[in-house]
Every structure is written in C-alpha cells, then in structure tokens.
Protein backbone atom coordinates (compact mmCIF):
# COMPACT_ATOMS: atom_id res chain seq x y z
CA UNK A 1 17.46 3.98 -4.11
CA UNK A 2 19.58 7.29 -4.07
CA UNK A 3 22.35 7.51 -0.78
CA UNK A 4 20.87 10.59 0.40
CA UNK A 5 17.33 9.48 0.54
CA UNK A 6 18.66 6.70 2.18
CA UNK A 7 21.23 9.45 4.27
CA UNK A 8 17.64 11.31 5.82
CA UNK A 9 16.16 8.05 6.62
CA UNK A 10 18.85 7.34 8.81
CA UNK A 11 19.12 11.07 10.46
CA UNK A 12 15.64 10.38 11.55
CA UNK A 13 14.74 9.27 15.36
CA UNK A 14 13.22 5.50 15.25
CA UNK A 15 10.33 3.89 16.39
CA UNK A 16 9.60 0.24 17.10
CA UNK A 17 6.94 -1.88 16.32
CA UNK A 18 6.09 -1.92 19.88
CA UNK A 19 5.83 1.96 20.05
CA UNK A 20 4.17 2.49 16.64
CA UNK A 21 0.40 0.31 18.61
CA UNK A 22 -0.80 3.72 19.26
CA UNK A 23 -1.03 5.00 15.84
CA UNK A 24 -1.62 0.97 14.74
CA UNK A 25 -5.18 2.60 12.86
CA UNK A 26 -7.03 -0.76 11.70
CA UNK A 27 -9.68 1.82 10.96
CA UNK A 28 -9.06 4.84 9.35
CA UNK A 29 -9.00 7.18 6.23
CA UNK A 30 -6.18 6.08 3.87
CA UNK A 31 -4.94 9.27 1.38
CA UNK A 32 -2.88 8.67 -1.57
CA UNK A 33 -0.69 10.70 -3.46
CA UNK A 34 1.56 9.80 -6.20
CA UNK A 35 5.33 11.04 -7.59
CA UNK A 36 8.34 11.01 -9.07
CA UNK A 37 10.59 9.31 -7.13
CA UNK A 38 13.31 12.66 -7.90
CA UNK A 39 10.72 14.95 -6.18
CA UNK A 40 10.64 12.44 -2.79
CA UNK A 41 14.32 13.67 -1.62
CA UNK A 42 13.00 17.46 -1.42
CA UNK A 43 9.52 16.43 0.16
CA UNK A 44 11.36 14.32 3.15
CA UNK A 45 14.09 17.63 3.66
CA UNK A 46 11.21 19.21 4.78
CA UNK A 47 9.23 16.86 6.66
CA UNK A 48 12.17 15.53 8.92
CA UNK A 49 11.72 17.32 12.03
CA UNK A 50 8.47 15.90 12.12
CA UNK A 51 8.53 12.57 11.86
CA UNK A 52 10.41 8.90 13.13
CA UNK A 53 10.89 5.95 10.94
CA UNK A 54 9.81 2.37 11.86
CA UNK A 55 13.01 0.54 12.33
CA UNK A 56 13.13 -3.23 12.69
CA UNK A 57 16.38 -4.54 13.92
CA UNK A 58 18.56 -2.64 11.96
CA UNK A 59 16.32 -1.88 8.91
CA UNK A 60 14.12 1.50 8.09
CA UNK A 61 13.40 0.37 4.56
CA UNK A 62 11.37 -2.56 4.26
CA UNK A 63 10.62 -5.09 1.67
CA UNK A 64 7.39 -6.48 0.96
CA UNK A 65 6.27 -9.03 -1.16
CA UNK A 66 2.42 -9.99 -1.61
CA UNK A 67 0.20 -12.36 -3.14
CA UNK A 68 -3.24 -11.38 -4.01
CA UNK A 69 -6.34 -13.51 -4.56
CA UNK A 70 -9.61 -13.10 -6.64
CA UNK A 71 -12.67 -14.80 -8.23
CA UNK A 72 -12.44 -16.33 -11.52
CA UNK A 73 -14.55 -13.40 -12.58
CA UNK A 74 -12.13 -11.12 -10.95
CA UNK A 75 -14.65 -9.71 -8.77
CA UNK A 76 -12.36 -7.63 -6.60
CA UNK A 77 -10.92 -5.91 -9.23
CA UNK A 78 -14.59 -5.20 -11.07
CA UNK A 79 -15.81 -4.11 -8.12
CA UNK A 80 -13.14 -1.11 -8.20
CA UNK A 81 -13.26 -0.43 -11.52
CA UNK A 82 -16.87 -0.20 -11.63
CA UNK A 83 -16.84 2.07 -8.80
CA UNK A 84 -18.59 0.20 -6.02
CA UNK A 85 -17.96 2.10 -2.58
CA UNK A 86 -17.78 -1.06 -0.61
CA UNK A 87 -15.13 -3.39 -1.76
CA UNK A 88 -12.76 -5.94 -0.77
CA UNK A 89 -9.07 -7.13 -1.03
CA UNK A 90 -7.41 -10.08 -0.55
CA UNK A 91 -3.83 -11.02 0.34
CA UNK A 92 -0.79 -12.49 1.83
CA UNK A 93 1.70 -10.38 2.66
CA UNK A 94 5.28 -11.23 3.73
CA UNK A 95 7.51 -8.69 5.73
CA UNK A 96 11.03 -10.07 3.97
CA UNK A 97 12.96 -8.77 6.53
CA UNK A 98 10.77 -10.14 9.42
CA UNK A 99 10.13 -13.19 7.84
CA UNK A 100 6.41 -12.61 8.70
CA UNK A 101 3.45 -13.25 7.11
CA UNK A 102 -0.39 -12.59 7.44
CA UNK A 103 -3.47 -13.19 5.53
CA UNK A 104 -4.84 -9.64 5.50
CA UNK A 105 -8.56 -8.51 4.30
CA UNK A 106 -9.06 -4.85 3.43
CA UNK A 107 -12.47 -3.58 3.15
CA UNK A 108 -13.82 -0.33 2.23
CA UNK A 109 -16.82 0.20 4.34
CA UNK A 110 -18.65 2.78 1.76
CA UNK A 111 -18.26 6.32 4.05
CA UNK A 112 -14.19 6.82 3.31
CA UNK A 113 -12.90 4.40 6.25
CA UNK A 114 -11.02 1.40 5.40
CA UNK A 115 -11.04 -1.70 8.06
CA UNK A 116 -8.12 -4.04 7.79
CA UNK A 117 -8.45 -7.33 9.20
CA UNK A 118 -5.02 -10.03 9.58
CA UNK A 119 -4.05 -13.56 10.80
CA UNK A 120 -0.39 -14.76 11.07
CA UNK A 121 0.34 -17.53 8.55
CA UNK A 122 3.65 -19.58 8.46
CA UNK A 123 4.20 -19.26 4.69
CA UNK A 124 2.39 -18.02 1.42
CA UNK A 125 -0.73 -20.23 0.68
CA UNK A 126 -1.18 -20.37 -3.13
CA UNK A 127 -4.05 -23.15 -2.74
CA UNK A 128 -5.81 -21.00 0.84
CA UNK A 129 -5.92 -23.49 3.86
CA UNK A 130 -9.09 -24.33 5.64
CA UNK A 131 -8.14 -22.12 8.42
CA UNK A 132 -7.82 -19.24 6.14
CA UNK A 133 -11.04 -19.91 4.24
CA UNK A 134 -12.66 -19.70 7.79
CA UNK A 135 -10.79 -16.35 8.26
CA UNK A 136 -11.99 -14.62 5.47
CA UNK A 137 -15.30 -15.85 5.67
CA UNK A 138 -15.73 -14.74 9.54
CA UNK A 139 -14.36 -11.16 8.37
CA UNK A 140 -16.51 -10.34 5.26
CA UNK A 141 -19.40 -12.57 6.09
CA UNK A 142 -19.13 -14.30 2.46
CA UNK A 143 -17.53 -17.12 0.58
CA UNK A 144 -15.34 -16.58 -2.40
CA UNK A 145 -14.46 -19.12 -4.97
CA UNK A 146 -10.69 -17.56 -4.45
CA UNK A 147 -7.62 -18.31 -6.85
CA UNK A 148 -4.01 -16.36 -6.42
CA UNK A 149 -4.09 -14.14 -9.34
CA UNK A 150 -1.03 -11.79 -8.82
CA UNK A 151 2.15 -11.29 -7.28
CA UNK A 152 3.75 -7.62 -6.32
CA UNK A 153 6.65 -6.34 -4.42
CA UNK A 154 8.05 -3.06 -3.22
CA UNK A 155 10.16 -1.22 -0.60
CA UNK A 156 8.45 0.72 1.98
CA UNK A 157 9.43 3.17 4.51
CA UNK A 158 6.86 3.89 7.35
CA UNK A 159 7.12 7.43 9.31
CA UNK A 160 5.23 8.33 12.40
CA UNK A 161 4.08 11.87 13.07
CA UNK A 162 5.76 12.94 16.31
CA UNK A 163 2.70 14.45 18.15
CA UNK A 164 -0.43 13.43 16.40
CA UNK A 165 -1.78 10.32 15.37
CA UNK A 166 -0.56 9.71 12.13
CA UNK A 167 1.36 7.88 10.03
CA UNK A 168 2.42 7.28 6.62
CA UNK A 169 3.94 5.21 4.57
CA UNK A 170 6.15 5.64 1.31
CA UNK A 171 6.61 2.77 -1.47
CA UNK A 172 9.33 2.49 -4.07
CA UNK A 173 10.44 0.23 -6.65
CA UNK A 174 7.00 -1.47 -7.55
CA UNK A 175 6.86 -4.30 -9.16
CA UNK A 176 4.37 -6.99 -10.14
CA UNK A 177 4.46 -10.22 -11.69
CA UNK A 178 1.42 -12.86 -13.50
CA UNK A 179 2.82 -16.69 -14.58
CA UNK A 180 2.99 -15.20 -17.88
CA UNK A 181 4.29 -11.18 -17.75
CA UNK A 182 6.10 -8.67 -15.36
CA UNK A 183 5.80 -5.05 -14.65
CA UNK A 184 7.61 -2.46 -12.96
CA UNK A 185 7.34 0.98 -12.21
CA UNK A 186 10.30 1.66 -10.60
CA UNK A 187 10.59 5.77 -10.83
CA UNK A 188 6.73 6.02 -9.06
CA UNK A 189 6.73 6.99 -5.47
CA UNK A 190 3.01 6.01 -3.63
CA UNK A 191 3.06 7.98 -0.35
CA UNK A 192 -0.19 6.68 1.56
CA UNK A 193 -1.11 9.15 4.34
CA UNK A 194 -3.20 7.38 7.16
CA UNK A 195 -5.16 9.01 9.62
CA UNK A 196 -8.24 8.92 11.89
CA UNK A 197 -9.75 11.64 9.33
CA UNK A 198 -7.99 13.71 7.10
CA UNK A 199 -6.10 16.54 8.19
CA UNK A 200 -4.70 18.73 5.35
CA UNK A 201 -2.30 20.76 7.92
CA UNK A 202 -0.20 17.55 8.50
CA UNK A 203 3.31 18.51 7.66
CA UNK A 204 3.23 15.80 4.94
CA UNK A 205 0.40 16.87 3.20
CA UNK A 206 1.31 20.37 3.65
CA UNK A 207 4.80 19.70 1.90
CA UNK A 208 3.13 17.66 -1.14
CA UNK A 209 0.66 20.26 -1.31
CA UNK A 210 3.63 22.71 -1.35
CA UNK A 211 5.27 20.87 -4.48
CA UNK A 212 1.79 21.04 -6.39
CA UNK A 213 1.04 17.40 -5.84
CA UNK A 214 -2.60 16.75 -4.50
CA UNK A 215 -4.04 13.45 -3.76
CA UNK A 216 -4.70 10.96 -6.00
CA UNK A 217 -6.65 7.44 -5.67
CA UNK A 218 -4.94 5.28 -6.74
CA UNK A 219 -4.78 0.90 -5.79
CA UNK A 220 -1.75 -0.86 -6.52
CA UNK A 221 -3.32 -3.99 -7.10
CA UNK A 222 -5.56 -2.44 -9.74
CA UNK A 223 -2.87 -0.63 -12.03
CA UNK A 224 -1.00 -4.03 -11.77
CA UNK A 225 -3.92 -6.31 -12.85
CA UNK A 226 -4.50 -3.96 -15.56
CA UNK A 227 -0.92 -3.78 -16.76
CA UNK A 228 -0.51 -7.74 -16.99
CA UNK A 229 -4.06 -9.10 -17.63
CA UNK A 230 -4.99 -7.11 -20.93
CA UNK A 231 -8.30 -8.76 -21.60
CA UNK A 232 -9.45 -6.88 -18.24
CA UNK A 233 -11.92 -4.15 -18.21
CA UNK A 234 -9.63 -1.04 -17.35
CA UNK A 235 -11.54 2.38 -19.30
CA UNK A 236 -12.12 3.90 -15.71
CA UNK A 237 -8.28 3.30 -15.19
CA UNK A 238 -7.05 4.73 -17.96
CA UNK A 239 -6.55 8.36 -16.95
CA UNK A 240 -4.34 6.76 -14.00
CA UNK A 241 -2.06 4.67 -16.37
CA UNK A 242 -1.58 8.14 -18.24
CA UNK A 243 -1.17 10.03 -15.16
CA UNK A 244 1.35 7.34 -13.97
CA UNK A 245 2.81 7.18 -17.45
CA UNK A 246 3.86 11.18 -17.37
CA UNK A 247 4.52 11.40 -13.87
CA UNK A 248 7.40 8.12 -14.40
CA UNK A 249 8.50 9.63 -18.13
C-alpha cells in the first residue's frame, strides 16, 4: 500500500468500535463503486475533512480473511448470476487483527436493503457446527446442504461520516483462493458506501462522482468464484471481469 495513502489515514481523527454503534446499519442500502487503486490517493485528499477512520488498538487498516459456503449446486452464486432480487450469502469472517470471528448471513431482501445477520464463533468451521446450522436456519428460515467453497482476503479501511449517518468502507489487495487455484486483484480498489438510503451529496460520492467514477454492482464473492471455478455459469458477469480487467490494466 503506498506511504501516503497510508500518511492520510493516519491524519484522520479515529473512531472506536464502541463509537462507530450508531452508524452500526444491519439494514441498509449498500453502494459500490470500483477503481484503480492510483486514483484512491486523490479521492481520500478530498474527502478528509469529512470523515474518521475506525481504529482498533493501534490499527486503521484492517485485514480480513473469509470463508464462504454454498450448495453443491452453487446456489448462492446462481442465484446472483441469474439475477434473483432476493439472495443470500454465507460466511465466516475473521478480523486478523482482532482475532474475531463470526458466522455472518447477508440477505438481499428484494427492494435495495441488505440485512446482515452474525454470531461470534471461536475459529473458522470448514465442516459448520450444529450451533451454526441452527443459526443460519433461524435467520433465512431454510436448510442448506452447505460445503466451504472459497476462501478470500483483503485489507479494509472503514471511515465514518462526521455528521450524518454514514459510513464506508474501502478494500485493497483482494485476493481469493480454491484447493486447486488463486487469484488476485491487487491494483482494484472496492469502496462500498453504506447508508440508510442513498444520498448522492455525500462527500464520498460527490468526490467519485467528481473523478467520473459512478457506481457499479459488483460482489466479491461472485468475480472470485468465477475467476477460479471455470466450469461456472458467468455470461451475466462478463462485462464486470472486462470492466475490472481495464480498470486494473
């Protein structure tokens, strides 16, 4: 990661974990956009003012590693790809620096609002427990013949909007892995603006717009199941791996 990214980061104000449970937004709009990871130091210059970083003991940029699950007929993934408006993901997610995980359940609930629902576990569960079955059942009122199906990993800084209630988070050097194959995309910047509804005068979205850069869904987990499992169905994808493919050139 360049020094003077990592030289605003610091200059900015923090906010703890503690602090950040008013703009916590378990449901909420979620708005994507995508870059080069040269166009991010520009785009923070002019958002600094505006926003503090999440700082955990002495860290503002974060590493995350997850492991997601599926069905054998990789339903979650289909169910994107084919464009179904209410969908599901599946994961473990450990905070490296924390030493935290949770069992997390995203679901999109068809009118542009995504619910998140988590459970601390004390490791990553590659065969699911019993208690984490029951979990996920409880939250998406279905059982899934689940299987761990890929691995990714990135580094994340979060910023919180100083006077409204938003946040937004900004993920670098993506990775993903399969038993067999790895893949990373380690020039592409996600910046994942979340917010009761969107508002395109926040000072983030203002400064992307500003730079020509509109939003753009986009699901990690997709792009990387794509990338390593080639016999997947991807022709609705394609026009993102291109976009991703110039935008990272």
């Amino acid at each position: 990661m360049k020094t003077n990214i990592v030289q605003i980061i610091e200059g900015l104000s923090p906010i703890s974990l503690q602090e950040m449970d008013g703009v916590s937004l378990m449901k909420r709009t979620d708005t994507k956009f995508v870059i080069h990871e040269n166009q991010l130091l520009s785009v923070l210059e002019i958002i600094k003012n505006e926003y503090k970083v999440l700082q955990i003991n002495d860290d503002r940029i974060m590493t995350y590693s997850s492991l997601y699950f599926d069905t054998n007929s990789t339903k979650f993934y289909n169910d994107h790809h084919n464009g179904k408006i209410k969908r599901t993901k599946i994961r473990i997610r450990k905070y490296v620096e924390s030493n935290i995980f949770f069992l997390e359940v995203k679901q999109k609930d068809g009118k542009g609002k995504t619910n998140k629902s988590r459970v601390p576990l004390e490791g990553f569960e590659p065969s699911l427990s019993e208690n984490s079955v029951k979990f996920i059942e409880k939250v998406t009122k279905t059982s899934f013949d689940l299987k761990p199906i890929i691995w990714n990993r990135f580094n994340r800084i979060t910023l919180v909007n100083n006077t409204a209630k938003e946040r937004l988070t900004i993920d670098l050097n993506l990775s993903f892995k399969n038993e067999a194959n790895t893949k990373e995309y380690s020039k592409l910047v996600i910046i994942e603006v979340k917010q009761e509804r969107f508002n395109r005068n926040s000072p983030i979205v203002t400064a992307l717009r500003n730079h020509g850069v509109m939003p753009y869904s986009l699901s990690k987990y997709c792009i990387g199941m794509a990338s390593l499992y080639k016999d997947l169905k991807y022709n609705n994808f394609k026009q993102k791996q291109l976009k991703i493919n110039k935008i990272t050139a």
